[in-house]
PDB file of N, CA and C in Angstrom:
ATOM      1  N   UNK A   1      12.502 -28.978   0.234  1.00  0.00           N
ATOM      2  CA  UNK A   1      13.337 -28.319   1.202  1.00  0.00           C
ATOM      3  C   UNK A   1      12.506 -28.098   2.468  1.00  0.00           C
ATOM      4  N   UNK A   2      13.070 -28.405   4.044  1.00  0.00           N
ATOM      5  CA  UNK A   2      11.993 -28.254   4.649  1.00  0.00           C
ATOM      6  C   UNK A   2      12.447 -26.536   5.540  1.00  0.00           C
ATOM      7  N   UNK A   3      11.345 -26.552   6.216  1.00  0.00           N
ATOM      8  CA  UNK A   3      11.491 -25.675   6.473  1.00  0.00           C
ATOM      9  C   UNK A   3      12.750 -24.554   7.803  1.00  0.00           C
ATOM     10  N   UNK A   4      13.354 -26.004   7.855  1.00  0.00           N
ATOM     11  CA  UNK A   4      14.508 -25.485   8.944  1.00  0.00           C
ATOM     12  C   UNK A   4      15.684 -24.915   7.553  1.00  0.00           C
ATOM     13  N   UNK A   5      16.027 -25.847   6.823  1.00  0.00           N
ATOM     14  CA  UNK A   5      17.297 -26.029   5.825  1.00  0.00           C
ATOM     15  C   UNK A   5      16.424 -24.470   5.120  1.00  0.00           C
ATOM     16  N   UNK A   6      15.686 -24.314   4.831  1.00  0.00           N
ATOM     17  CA  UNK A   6      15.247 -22.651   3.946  1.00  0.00           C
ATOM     18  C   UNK A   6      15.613 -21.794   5.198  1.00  0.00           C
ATOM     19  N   UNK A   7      15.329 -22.153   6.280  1.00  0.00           N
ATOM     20  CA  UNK A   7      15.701 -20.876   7.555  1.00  0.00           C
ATOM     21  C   UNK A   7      17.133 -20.541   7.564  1.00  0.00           C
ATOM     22  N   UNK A   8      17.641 -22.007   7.429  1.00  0.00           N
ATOM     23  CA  UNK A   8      18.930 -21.596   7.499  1.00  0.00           C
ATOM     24  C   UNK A   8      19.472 -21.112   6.777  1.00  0.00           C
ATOM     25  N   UNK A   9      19.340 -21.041   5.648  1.00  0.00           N
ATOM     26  CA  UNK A   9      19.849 -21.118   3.802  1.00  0.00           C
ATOM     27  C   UNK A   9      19.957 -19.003   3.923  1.00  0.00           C
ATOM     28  N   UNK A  10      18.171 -19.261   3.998  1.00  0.00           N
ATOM     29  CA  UNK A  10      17.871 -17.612   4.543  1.00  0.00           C
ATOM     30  C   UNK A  10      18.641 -16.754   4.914  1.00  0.00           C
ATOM     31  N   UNK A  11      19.090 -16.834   6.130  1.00  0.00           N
ATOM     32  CA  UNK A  11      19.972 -16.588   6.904  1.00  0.00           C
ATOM     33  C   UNK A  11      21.308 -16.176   6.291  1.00  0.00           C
ATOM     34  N   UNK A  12      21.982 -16.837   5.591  1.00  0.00           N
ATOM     35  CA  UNK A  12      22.947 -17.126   5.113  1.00  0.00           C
ATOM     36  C   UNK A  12      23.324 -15.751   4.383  1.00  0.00           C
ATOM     37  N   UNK A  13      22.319 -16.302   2.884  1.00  0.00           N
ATOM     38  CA  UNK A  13      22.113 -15.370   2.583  1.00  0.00           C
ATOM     39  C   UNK A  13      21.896 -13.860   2.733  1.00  0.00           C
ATOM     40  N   UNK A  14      21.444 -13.828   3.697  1.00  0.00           N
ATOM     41  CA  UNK A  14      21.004 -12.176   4.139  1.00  0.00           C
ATOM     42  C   UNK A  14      21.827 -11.846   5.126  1.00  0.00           C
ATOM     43  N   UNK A  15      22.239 -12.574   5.922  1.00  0.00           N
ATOM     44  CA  UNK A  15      23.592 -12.152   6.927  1.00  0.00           C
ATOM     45  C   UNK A  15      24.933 -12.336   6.359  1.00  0.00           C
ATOM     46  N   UNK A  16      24.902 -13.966   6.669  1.00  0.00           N
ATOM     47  CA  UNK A  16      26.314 -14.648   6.626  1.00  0.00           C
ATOM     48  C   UNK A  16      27.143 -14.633   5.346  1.00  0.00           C
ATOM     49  N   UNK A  17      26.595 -14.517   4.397  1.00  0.00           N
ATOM     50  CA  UNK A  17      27.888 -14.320   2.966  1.00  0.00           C
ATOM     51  C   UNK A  17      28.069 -12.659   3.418  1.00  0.00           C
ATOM     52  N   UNK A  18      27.230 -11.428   3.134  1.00  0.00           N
ATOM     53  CA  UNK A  18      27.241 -10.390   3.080  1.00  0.00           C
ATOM     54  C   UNK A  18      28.308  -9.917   4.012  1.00  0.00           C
ATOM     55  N   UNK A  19      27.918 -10.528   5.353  1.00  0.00           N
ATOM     56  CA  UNK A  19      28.953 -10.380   6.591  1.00  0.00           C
ATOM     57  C   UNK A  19      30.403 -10.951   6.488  1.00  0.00           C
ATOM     58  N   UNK A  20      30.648 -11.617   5.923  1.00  0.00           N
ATOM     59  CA  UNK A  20      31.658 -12.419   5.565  1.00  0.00           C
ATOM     60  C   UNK A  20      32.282 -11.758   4.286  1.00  0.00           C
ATOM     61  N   UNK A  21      31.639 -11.527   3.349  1.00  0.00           N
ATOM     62  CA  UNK A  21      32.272 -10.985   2.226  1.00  0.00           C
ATOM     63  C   UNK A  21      32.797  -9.245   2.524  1.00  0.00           C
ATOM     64  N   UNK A  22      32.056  -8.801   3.009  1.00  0.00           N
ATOM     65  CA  UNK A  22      32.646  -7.047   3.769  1.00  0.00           C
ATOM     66  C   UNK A  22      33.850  -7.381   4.948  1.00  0.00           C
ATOM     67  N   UNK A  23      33.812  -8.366   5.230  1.00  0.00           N
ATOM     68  CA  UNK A  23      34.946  -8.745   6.368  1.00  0.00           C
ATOM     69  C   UNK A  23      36.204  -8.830   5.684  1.00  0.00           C
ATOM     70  N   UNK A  24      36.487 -10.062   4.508  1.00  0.00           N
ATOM     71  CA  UNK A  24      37.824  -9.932   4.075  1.00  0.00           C
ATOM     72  C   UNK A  24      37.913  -9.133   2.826  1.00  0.00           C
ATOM     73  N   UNK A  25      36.696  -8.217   2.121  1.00  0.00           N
ATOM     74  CA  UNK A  25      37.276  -7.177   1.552  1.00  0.00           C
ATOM     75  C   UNK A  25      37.843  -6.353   2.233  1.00  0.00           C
ATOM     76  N   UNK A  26      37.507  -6.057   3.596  1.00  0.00           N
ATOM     77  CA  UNK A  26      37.957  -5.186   4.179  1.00  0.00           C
ATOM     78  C   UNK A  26      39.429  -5.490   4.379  1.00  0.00           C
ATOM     79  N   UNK A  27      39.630  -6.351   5.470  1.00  0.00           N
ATOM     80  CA  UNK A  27      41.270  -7.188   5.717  1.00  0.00           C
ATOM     81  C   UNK A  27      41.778  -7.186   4.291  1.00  0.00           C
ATOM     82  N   UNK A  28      40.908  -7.634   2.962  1.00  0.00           N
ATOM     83  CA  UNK A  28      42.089  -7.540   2.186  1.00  0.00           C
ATOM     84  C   UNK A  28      42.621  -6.455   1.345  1.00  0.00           C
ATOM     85  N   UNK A  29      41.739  -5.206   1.704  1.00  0.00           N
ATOM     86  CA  UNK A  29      42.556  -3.818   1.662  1.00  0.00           C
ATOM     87  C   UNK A  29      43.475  -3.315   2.489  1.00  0.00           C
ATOM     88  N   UNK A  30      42.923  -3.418   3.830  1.00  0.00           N
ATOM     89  CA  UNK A  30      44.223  -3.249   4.966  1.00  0.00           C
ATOM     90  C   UNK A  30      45.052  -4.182   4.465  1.00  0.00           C
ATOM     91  N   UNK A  31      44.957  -5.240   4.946  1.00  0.00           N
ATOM     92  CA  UNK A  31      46.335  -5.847   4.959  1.00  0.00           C
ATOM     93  C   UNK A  31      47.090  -6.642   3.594  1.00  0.00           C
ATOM     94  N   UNK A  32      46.596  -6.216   2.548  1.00  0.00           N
ATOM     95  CA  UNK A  32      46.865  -6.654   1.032  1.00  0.00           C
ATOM     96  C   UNK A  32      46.785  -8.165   0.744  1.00  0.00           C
ATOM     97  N   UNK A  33      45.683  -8.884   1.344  1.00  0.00           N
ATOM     98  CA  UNK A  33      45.457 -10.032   0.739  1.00  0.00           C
ATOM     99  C   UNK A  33      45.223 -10.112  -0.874  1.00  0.00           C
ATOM    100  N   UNK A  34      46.041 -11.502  -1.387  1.00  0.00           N
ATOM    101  CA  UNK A  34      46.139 -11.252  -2.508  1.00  0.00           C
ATOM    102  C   UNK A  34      44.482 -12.107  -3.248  1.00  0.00           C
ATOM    103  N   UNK A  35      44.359 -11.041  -4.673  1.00  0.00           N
ATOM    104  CA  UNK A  35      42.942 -11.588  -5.257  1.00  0.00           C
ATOM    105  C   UNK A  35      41.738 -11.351  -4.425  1.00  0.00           C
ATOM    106  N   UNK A  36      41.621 -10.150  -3.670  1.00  0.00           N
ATOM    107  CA  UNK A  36      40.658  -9.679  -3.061  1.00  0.00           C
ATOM    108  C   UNK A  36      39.418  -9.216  -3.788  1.00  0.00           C
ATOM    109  N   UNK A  37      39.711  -8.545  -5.139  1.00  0.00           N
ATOM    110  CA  UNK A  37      38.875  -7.948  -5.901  1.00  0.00           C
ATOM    111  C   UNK A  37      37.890  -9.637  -6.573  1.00  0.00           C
ATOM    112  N   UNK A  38      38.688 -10.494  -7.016  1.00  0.00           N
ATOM    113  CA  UNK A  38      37.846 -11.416  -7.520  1.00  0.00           C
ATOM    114  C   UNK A  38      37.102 -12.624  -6.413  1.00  0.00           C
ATOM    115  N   UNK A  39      37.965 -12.275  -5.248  1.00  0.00           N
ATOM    116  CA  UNK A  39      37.377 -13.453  -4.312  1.00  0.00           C
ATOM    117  C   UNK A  39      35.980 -12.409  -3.715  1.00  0.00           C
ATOM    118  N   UNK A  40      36.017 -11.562  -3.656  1.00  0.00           N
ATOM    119  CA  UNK A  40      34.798 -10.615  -3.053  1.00  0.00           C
ATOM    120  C   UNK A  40      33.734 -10.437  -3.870  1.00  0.00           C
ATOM    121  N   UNK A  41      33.972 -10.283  -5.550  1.00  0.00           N
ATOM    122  CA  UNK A  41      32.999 -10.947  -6.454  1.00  0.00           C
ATOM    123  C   UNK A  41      32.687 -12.126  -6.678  1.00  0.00           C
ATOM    124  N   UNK A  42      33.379 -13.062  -6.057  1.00  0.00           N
ATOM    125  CA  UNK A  42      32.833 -14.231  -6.350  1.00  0.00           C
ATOM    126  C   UNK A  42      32.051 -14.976  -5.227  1.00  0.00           C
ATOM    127  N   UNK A  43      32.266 -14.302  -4.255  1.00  0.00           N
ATOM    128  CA  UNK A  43      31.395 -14.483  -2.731  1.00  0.00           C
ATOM    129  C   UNK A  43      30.141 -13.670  -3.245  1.00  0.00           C
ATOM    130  N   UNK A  44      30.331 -12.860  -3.508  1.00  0.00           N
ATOM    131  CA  UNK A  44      28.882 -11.723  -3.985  1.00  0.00           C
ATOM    132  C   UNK A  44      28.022 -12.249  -5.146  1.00  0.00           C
ATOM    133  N   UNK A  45      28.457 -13.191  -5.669  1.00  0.00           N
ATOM    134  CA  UNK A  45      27.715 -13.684  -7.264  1.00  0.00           C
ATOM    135  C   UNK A  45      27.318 -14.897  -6.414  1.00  0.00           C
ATOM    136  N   UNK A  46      27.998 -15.831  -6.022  1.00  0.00           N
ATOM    137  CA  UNK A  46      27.425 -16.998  -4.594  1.00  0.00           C
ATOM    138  C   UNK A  46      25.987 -16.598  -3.363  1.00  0.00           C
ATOM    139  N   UNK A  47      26.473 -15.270  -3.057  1.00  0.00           N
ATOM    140  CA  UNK A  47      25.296 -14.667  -2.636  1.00  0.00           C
ATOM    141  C   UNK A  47      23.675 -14.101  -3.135  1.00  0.00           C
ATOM    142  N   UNK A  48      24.369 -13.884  -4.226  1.00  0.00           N
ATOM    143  CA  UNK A  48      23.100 -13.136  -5.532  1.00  0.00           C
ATOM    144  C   UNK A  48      22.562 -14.636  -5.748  1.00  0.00           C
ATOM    145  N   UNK A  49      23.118 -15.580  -6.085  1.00  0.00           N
ATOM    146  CA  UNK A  49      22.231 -16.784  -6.432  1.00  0.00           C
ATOM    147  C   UNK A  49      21.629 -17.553  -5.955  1.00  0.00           C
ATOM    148  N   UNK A  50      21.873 -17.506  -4.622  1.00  0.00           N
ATOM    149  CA  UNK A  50      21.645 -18.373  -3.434  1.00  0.00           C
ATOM    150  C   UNK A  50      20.201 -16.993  -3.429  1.00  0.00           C
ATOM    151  N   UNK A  51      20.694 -15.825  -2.966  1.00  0.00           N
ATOM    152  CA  UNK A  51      18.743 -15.260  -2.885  1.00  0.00           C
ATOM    153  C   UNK A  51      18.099 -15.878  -3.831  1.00  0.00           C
ATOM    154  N   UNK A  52      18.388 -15.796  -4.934  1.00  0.00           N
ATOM    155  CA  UNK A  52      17.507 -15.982  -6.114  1.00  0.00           C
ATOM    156  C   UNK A  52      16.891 -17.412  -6.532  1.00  0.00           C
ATOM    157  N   UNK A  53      17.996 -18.423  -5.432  1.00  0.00           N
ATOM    158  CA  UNK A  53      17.178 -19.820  -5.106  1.00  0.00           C
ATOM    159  C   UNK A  53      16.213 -19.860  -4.118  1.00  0.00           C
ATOM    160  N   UNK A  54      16.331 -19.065  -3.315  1.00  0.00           N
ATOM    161  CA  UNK A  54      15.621 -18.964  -1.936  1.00  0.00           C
ATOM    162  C   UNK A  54      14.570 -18.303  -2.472  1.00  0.00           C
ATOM    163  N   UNK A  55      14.475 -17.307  -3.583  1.00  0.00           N
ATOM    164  CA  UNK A  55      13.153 -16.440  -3.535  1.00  0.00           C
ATOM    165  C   UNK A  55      12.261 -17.299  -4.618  1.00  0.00           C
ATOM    166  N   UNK A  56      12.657 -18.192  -5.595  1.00  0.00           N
ATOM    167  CA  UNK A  56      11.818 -19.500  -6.721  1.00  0.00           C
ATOM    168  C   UNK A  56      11.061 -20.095  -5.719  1.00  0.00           C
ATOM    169  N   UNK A  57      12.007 -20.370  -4.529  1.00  0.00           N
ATOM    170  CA  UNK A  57      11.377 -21.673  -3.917  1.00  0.00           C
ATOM    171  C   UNK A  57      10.588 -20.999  -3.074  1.00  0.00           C
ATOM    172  N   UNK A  58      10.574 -19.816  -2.562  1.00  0.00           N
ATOM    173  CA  UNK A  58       9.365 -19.489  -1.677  1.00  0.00           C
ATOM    174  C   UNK A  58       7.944 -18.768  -2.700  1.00  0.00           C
ATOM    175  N   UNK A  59       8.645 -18.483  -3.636  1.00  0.00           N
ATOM    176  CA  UNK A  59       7.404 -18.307  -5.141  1.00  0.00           C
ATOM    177  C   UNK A  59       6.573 -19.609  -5.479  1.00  0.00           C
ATOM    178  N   UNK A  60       7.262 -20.606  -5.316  1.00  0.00           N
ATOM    179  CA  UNK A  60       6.842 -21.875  -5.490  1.00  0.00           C
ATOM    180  C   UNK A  60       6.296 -22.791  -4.652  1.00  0.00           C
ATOM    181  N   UNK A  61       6.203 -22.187  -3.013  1.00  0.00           N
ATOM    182  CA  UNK A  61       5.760 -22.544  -1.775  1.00  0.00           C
ATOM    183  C   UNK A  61       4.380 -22.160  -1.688  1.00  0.00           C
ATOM    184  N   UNK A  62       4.411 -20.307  -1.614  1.00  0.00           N
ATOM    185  CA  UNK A  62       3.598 -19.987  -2.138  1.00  0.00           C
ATOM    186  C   UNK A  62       2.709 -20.499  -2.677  1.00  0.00           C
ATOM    187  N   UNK A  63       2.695 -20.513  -4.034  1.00  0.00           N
ATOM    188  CA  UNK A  63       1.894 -21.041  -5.263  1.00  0.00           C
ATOM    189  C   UNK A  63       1.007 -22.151  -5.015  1.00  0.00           C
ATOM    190  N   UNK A  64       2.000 -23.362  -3.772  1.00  0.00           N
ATOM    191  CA  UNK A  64       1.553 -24.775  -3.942  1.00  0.00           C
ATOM    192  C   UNK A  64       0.449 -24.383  -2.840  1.00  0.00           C
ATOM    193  N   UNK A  65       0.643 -23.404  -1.727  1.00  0.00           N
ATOM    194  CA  UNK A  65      -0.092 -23.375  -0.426  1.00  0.00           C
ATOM    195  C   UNK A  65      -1.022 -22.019  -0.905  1.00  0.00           C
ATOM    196  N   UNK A  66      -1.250 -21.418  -1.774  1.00  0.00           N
ATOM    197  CA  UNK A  66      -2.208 -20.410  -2.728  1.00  0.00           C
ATOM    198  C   UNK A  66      -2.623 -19.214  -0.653  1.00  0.00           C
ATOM    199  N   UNK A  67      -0.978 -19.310  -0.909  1.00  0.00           N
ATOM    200  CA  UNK A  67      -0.500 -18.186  -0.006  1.00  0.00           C
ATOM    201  C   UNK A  67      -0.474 -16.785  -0.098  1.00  0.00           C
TER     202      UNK A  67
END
């Protein structure tokens, strides 16, 4: 992975799902979008895994560069 595609990935993760997932839980309490409860867990479990790829591979960056 180089190091732009992990910046971006990064990012994602730590902004863009989080930001995105509080956005249409929100709209889908106001305005009763339907399956809000499982689409907001399932953005949030997409998010949890995606850190948890991002944090192997910088454990493993690490490791190779005895960082």
């Amino acid at each position: 992975m180089t190091n732009s595609v992990y910046d971006k990935l990064k990012w994602v993760a730590l902004v863009g799902l989080p930001a995105i997932t509080t956005l249409y839980l929100t709209l889908a309490t106001i305005w009763g979008f339907p399956y809000a409860e499982a689409i907001g867990a399932t953005m949030g479990a997409v998010d949890v895994f995606l850190g948890a790829v991002l944090g192997i591979s910088s454990i493993s960056y690490k490791k190779e560069h005895d960082l």
